[in-house]
N, C-alpha and C. Protein backbone atom coordinates (compact mmCIF):
# COMPACT_ATOMS: atom_id res chain seq x y z
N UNK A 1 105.91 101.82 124.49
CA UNK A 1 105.52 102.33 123.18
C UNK A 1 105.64 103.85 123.21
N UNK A 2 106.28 103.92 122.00
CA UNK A 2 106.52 105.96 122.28
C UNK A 2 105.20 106.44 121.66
N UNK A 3 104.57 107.59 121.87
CA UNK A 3 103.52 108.54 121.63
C UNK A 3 104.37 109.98 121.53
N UNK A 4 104.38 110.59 119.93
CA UNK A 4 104.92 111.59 120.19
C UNK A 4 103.55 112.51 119.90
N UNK A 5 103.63 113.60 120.73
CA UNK A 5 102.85 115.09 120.12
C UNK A 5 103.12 115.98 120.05
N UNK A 6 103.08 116.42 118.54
CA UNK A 6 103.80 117.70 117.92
C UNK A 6 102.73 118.57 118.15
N UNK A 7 103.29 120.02 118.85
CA UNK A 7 102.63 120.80 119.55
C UNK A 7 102.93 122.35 119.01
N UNK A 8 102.11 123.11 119.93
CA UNK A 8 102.37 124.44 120.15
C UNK A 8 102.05 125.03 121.45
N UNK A 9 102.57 126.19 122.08
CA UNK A 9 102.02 126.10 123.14
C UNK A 9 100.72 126.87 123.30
N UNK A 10 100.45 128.01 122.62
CA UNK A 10 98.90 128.49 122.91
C UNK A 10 98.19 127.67 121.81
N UNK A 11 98.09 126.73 121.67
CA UNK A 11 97.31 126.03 120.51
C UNK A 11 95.97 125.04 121.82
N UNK A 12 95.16 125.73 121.56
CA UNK A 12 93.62 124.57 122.71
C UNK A 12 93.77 123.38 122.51
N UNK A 13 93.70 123.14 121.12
CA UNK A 13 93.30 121.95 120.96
C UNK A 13 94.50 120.87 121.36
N UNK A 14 95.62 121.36 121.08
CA UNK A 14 97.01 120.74 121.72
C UNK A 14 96.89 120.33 123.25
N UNK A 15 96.40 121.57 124.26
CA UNK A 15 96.41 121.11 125.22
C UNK A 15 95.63 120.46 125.69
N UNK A 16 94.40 120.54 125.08
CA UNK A 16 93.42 119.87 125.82
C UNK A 16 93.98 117.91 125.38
N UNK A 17 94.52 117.79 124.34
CA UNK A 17 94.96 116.72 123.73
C UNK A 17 95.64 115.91 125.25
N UNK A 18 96.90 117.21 125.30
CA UNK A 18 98.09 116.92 126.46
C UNK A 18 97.57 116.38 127.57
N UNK A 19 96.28 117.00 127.54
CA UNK A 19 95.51 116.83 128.95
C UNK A 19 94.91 115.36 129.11
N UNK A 20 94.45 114.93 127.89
CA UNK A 20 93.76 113.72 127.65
C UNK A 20 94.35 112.65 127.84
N UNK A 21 95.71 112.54 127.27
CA UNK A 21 96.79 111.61 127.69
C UNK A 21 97.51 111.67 129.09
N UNK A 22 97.50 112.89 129.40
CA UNK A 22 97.72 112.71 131.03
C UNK A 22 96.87 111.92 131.83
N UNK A 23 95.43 112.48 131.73
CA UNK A 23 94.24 111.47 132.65
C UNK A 23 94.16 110.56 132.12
N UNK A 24 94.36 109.73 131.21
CA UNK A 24 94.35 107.96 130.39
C UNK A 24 95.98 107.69 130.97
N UNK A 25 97.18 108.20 131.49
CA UNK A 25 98.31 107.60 131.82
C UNK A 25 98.93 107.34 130.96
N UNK A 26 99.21 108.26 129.83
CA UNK A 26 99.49 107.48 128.66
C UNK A 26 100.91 108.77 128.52
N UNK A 27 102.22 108.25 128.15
CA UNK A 27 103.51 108.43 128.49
C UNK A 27 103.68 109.53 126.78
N UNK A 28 104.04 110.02 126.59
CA UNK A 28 104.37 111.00 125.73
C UNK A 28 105.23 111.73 125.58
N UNK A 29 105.80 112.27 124.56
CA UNK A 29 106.72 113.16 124.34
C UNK A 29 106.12 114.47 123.59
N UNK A 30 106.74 115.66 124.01
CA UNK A 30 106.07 116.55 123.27
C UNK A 30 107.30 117.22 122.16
N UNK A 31 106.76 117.38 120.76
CA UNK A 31 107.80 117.98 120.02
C UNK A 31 107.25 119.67 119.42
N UNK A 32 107.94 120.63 120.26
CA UNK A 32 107.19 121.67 120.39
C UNK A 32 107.93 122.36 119.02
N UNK A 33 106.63 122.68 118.14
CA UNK A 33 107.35 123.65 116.95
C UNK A 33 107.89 124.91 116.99
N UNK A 34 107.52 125.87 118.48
CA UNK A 34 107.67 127.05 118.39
C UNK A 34 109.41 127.02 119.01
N UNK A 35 109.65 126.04 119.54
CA UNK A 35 111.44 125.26 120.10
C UNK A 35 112.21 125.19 118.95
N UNK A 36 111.43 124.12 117.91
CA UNK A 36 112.78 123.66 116.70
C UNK A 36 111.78 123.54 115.37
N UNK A 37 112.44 124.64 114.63
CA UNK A 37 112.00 124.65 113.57
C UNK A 37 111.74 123.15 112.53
N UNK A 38 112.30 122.38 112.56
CA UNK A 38 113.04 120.87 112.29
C UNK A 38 112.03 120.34 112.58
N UNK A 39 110.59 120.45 113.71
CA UNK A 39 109.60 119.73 113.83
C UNK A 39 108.27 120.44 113.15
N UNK A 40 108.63 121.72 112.37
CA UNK A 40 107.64 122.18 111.63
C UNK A 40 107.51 121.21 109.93
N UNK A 41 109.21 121.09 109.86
CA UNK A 41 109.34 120.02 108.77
C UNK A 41 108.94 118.55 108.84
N UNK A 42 109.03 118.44 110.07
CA UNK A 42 108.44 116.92 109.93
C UNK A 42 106.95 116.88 110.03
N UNK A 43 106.18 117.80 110.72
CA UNK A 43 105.13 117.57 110.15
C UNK A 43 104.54 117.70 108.67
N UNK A 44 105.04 119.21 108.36
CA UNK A 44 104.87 118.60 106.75
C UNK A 44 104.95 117.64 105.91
N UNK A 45 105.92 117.06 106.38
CA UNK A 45 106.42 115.58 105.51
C UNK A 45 105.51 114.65 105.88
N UNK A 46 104.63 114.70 106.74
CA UNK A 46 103.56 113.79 107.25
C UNK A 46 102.16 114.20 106.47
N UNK A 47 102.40 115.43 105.79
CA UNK A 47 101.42 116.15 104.92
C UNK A 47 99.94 117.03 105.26
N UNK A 48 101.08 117.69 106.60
CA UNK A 48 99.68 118.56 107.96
C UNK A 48 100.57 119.96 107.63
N UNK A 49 99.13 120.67 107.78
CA UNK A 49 99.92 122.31 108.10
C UNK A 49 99.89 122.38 108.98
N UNK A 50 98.96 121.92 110.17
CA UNK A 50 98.40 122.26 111.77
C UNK A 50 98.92 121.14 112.79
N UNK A 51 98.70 121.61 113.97
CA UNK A 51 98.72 120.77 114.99
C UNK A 51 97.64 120.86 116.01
N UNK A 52 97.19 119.98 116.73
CA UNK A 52 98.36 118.88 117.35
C UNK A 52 98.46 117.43 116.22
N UNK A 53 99.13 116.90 116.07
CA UNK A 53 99.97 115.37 115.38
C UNK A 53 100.36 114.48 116.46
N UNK A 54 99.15 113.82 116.64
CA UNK A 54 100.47 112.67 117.08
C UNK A 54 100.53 111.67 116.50
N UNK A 55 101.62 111.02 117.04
CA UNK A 55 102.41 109.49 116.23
C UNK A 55 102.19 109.05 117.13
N UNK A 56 101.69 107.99 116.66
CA UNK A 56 102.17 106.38 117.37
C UNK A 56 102.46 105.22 116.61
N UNK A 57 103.22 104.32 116.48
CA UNK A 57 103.87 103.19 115.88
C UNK A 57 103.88 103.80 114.71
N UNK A 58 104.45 104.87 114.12
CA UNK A 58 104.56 105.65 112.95
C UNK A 58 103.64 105.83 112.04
N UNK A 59 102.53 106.04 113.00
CA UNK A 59 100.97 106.44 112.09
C UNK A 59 100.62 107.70 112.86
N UNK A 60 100.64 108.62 111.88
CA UNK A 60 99.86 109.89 112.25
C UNK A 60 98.93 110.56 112.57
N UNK A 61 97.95 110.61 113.86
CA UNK A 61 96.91 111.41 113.45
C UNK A 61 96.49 112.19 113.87
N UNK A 62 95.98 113.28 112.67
CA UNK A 62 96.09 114.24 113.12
C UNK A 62 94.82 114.88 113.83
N UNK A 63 95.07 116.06 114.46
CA UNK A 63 93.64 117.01 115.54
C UNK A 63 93.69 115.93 116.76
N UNK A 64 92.43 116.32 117.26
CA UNK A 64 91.93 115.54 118.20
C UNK A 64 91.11 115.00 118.09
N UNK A 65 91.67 113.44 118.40
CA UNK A 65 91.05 112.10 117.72
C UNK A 65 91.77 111.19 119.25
N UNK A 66 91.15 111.71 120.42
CA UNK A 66 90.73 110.44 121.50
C UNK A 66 90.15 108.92 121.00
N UNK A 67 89.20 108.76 120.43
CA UNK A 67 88.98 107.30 119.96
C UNK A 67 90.20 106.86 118.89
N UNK A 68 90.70 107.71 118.14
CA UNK A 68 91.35 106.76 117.52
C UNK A 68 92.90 106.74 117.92
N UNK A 69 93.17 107.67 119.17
CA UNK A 69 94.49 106.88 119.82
C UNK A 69 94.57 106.30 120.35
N UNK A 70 93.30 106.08 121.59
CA UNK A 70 92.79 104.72 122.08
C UNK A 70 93.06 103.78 121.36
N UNK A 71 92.37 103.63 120.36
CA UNK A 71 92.14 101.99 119.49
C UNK A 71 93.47 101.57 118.73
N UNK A 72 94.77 102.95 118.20
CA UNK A 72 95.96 102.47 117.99
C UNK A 72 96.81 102.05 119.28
N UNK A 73 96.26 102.31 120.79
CA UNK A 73 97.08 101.70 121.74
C UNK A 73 96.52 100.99 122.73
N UNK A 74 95.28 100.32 121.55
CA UNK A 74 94.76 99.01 121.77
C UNK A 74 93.85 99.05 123.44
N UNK A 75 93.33 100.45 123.78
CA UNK A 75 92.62 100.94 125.27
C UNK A 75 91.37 101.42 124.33
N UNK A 76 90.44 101.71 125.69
CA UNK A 76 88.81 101.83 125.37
C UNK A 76 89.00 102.77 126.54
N UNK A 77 88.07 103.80 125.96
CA UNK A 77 87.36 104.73 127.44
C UNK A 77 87.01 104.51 128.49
């Protein structure tokens, strides 16, 4: 299952995110906005000014929301 997170790199809350899915083992891609402008547009189109975003099974959510990426990839704390 892909997990993408649209990022920045001095953004906290991003990393601490990055960090969260590292210690849960959980496989990710990062789509860094300050790299390609092209992922500043797709978050908009998802209807966020900010990050971090992530997707999973093409549901968005946004900040940091540990319980509810858990429960879209069907894991518990």
């Amino acid at each position: 299952m892909s997990v993408i997170v649209y990022s920045k790199p001095h953004c906290p809350e991003c990393n601490v995110l990055k960090r969260f899915l590292r210690d849960y083992q959980i496989d990710f891609v990062v789509r860094d906005l300050s790299k390609n402008p092209k992922y500043i547009d797709e978050v908009k189109s998802m209807g966020f000014l900010g990050v971090p975003v992530t997707v999973i099974k093409g549901k968005a959510i946004p900040g940091l929301q540990p319980d509810a990426i858990l429960a879209m990839l069907g894991r518990r704390y």
